[in-house]
Protein backbone atom coordinates (compact mmCIF):
# COMPACT_ATOMS: atom_id res chain seq x y z
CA UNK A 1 7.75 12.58 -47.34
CA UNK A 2 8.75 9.38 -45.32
CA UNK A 3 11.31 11.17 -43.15
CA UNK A 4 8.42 14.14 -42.39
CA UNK A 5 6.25 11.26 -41.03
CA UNK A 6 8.74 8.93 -39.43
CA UNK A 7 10.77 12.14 -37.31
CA UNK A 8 7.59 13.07 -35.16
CA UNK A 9 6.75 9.29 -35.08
CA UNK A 10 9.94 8.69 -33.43
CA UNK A 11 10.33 11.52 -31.20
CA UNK A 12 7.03 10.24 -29.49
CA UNK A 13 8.61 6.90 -29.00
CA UNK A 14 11.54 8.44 -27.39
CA UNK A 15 9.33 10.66 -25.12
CA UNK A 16 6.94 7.52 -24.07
CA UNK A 17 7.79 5.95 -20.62
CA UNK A 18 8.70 2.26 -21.38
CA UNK A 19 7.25 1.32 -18.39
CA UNK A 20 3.64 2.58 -20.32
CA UNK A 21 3.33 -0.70 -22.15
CA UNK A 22 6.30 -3.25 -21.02
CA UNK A 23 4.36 -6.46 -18.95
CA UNK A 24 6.06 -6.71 -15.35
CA UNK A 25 7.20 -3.89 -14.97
CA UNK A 26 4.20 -2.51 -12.43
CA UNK A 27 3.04 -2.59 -9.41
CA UNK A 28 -0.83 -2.55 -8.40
CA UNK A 29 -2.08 -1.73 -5.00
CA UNK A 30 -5.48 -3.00 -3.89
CA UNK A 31 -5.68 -1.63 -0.66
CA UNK A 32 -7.83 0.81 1.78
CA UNK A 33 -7.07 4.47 3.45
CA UNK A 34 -3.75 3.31 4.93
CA UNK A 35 -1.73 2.74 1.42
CA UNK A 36 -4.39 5.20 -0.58
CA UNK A 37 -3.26 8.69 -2.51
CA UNK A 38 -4.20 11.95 -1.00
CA UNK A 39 -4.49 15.17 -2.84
CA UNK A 40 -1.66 18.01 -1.45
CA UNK A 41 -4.31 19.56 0.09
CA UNK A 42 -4.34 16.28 2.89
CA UNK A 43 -1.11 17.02 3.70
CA UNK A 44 0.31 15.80 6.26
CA UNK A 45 -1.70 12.53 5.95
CA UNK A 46 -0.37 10.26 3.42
CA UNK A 47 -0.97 6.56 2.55
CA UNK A 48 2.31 4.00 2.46
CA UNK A 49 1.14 3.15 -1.42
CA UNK A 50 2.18 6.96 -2.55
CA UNK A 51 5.92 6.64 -1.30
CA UNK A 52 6.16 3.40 -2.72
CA UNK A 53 7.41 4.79 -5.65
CA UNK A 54 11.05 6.29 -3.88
CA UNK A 55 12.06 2.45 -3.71
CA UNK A 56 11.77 1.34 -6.79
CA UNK A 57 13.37 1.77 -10.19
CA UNK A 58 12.89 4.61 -12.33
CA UNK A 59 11.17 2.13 -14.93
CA UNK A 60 8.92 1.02 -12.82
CA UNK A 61 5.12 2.31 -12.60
CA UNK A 62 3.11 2.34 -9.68
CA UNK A 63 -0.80 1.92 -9.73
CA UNK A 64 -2.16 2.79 -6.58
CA UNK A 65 -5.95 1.48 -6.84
CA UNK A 66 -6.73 1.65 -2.79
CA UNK A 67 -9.21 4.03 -1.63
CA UNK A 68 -10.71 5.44 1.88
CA UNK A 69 -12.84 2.94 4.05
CA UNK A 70 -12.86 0.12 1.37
CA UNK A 71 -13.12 -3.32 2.42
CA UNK A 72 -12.95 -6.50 -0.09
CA UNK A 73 -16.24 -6.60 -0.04
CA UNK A 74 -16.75 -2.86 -1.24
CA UNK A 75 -13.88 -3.23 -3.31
CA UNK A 76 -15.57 -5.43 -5.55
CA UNK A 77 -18.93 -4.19 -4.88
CA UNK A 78 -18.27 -1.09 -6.18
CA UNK A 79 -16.21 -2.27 -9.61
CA UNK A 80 -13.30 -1.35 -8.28
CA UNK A 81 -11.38 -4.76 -8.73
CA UNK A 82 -12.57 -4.99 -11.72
CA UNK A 83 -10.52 -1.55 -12.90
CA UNK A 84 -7.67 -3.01 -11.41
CA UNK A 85 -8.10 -6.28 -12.93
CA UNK A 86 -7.57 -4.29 -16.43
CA UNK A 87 -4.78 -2.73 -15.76
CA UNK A 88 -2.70 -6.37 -14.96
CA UNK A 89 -0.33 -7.11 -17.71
CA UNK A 90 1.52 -10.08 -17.50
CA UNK A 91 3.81 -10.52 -15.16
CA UNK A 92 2.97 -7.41 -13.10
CA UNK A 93 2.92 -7.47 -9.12
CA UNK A 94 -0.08 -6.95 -7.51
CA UNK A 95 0.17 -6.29 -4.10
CA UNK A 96 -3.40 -6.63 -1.67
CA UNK A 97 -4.11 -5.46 1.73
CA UNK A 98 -7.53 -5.32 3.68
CA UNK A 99 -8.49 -5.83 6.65
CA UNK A 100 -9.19 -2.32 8.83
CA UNK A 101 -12.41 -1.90 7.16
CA UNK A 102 -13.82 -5.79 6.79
CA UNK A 103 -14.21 -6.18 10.45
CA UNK A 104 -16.66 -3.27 10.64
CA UNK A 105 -19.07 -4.89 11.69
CA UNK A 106 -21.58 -1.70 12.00
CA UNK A 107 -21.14 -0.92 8.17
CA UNK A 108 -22.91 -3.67 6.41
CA UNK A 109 -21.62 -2.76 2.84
CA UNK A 110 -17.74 -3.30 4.56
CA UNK A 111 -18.54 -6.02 7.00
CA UNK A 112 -16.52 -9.18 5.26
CA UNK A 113 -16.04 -12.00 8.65
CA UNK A 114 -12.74 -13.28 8.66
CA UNK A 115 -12.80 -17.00 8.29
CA UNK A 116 -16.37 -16.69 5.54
CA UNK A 117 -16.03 -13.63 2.83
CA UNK A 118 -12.80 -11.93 3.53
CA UNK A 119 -11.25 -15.26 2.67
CA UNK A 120 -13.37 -16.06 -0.29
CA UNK A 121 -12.93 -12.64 -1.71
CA UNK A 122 -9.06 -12.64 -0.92
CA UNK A 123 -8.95 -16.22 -2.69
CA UNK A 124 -10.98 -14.29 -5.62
CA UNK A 125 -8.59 -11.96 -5.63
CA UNK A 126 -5.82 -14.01 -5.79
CA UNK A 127 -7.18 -16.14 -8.67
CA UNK A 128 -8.07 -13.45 -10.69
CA UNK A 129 -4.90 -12.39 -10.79
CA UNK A 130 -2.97 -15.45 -11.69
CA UNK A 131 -5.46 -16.14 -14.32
CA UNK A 132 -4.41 -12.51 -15.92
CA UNK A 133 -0.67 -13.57 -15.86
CA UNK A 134 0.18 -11.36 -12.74
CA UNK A 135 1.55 -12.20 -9.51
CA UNK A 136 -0.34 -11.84 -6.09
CA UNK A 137 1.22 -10.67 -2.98
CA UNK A 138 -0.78 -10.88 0.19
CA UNK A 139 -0.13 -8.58 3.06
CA UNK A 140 -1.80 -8.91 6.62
CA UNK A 141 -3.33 -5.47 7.58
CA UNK A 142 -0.58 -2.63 8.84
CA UNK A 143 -0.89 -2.33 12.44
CA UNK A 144 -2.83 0.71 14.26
CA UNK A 145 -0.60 3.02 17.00
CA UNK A 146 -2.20 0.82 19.43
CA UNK A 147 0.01 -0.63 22.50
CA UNK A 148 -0.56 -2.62 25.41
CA UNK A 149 -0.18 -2.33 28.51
CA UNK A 150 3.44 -3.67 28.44
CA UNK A 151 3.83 -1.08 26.18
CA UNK A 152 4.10 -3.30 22.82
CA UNK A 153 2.45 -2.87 19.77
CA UNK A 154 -1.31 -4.90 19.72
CA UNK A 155 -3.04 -6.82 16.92
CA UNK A 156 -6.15 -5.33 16.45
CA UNK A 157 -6.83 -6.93 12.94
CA UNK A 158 -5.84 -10.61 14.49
CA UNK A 159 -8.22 -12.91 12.82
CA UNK A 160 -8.14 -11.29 9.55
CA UNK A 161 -4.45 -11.78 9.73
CA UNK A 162 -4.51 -15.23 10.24
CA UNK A 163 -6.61 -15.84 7.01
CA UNK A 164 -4.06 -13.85 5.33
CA UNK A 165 -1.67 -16.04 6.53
CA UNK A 166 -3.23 -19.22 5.91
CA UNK A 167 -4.39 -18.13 2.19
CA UNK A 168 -0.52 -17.64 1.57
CA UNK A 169 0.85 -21.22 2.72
CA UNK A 170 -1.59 -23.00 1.13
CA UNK A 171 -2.40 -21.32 -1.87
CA UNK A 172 1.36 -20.68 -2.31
CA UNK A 173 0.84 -16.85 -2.54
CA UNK A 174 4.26 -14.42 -1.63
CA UNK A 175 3.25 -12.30 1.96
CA UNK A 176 4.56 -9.52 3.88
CA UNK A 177 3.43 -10.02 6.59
CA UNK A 178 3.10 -6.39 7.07
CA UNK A 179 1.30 -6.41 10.73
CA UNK A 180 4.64 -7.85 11.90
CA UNK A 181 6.72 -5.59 10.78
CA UNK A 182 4.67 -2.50 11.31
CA UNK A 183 4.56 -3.88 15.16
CA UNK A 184 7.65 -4.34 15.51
CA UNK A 185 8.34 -1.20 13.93
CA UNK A 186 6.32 1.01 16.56
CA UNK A 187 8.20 -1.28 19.25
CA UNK A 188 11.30 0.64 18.04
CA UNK A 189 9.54 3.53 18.06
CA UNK A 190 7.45 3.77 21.24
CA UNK A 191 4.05 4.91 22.47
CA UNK A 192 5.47 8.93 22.39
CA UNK A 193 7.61 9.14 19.64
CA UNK A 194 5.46 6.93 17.12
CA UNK A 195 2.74 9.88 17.63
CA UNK A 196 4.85 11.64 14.77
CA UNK A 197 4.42 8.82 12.49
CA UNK A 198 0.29 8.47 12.57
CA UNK A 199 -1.64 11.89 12.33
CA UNK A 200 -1.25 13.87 15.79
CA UNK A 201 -1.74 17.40 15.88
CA UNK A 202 -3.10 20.49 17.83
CA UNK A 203 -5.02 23.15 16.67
CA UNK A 204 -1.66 25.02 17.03
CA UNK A 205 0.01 23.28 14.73
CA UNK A 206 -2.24 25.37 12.50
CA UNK A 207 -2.30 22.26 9.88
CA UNK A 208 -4.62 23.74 6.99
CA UNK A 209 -6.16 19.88 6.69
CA UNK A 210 -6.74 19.20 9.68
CA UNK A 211 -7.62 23.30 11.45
CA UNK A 212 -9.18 21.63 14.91
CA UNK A 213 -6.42 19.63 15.42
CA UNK A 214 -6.67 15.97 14.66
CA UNK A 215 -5.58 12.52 16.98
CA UNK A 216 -5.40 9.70 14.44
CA UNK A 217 -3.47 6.18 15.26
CA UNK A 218 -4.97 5.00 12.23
CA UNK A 219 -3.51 6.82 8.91
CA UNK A 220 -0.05 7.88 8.83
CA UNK A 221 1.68 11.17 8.62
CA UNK A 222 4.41 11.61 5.82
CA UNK A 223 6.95 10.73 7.56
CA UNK A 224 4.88 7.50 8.82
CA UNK A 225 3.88 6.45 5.35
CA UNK A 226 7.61 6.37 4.10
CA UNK A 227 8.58 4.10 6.85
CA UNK A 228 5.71 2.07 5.57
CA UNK A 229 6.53 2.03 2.48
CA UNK A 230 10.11 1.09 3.47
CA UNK A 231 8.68 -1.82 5.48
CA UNK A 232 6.61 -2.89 2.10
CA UNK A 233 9.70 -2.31 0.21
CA UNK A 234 12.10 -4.47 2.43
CA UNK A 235 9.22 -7.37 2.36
CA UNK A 236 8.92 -7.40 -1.58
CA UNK A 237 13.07 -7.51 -2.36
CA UNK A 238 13.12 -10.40 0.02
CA UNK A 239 10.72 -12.30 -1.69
CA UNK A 240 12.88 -12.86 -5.01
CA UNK A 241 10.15 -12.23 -6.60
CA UNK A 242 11.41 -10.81 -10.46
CA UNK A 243 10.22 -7.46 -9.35
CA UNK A 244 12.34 -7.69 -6.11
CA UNK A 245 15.56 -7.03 -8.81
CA UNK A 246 13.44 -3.31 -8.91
CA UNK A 247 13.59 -2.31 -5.67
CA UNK A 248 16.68 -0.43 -4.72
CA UNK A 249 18.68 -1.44 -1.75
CA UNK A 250 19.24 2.25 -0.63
CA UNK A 251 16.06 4.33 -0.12
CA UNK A 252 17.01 7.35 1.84
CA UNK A 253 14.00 8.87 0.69
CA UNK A 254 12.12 6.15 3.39
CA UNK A 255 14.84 6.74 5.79
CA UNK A 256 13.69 10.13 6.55
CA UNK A 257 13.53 11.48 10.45
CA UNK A 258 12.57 14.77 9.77
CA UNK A 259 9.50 15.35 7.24
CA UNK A 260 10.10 16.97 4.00
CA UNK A 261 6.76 18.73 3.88
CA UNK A 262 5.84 17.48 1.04
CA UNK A 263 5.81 13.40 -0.36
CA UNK A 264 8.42 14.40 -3.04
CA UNK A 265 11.09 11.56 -3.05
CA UNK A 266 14.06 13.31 -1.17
């Protein structure tokens, strides 16, 4: 009778993920539209948070809590922190990124000033994790496809930033500074050919998300969000952080040139 109950008992073990239950072995995104899931049917845009998972480890679980248009203040006004905040075991990463939405000004429930709320609620953030036992990683907002007349890449986020910088040398909190390299990143690229890495289309591109066509230099296009992600995933091994050991040192699935079609990790 034993051996009846203890054979299904441990097939389920053997079919559970370890990285279900084991403390530090996840990473949670707080973030907005630019590191957010999409649904297939959003195809070709895609947020740097879903193609996190190609550089990392196979027991290693990705929680991607960032949503459309959210702003620290909306992410705590509308409980989502808080959900995030549950999920922390000890020891997990937590990595945070606002900044597109606080400085909207015209949308009152987003609107968090740099140097008054969107530093208090980053410093919230950042103690709320510690007190669960995880570790905080700030990262200054990913740049726009945005270039100046010199044709370099612009700040447009500068003064949130700055308080992300500042929060991390003196409350001793890991950054990727993520505007940097996303920056220099469309330096490489260039005003024409980073159009393929934000959402540019026509109506003849006949893109069933997007049938009118669509010219975004916000949100990224797949093969936009994996060089994100590769960018987020070359900041986090260099911060020998103990999740850093996770993160491979090949990703080819980031090093794409050509889109898949699809955000598999190939």
């Amino acid at each position: 009778m034993k051996r009846a109950i203890l054979a299904p008992l441990a097939a389920l073990l053997l079919t559970t993920p370890a990285h279900a239950t084991r403390p530090g072995d996840t990473i949670l995104i707080a973030g907005d539209s630019t590191a957010a899931d999409y649904a297939p049917a959003r195809y070709p845009q895609t947020g740097w948070g879903m193609m996190l998972r190609c550089a990392v480890s196979p027991d290693v679980r990705i929680l991607n809590h960032a949503r459309n248009g959210r702003s620290t203040r909306s992410f705590l006004a509308e409980g989502r922190w808080d959900a995030l905040r549950a999920d922390i075991m000890p020891g997990d990463t937590v990595l945070i990124q606002f900044g597109h939405n606080d400085q909207t000004r015209a949308k009152p429930e987003r609107w968090a000033p740099a140097q008054t709320d969107y530093r208090d609620n980053l410093l919230r953030f950042i103690r709320d994790v510690r007190i669960a036992g995880g570790v905080p990683v700030l990262l200054t907002p990913v740049a726009r496809r945005n270039f100046g007349p010199d044709g370099r890449a612009i700040a447009d986020y500068p003064a949130w930033s700055a308080v992300v910088r500042d929060l991390a040398a003196k409350t001793a909190t890991p950054l990727i500074d993520l505007e940097a390299r996303s920056r220099a990143w469309l330096d490489r690229a260039g005003p024409d050919a980073s159009k393929s890495l934000y959402l540019h289309y026509s109506a003849q591109d006949k893109i069933p998300a997007f049938p009118k066509g669509v010219s975004d230099d916000t949100h990224f296009s797949e093969l936009g969000a994996r060089q994100v992600a590769d960018l987020v995933a070359d900041g986090l091994k260099s911060l020998a952080l103990p999740i850093s050991a996770k993160i491979a040192d090949h990703r080819p699935a980031l090093a794409r040139t050509t889109p898949l079609g699809r955000t598999d990790c190939q």
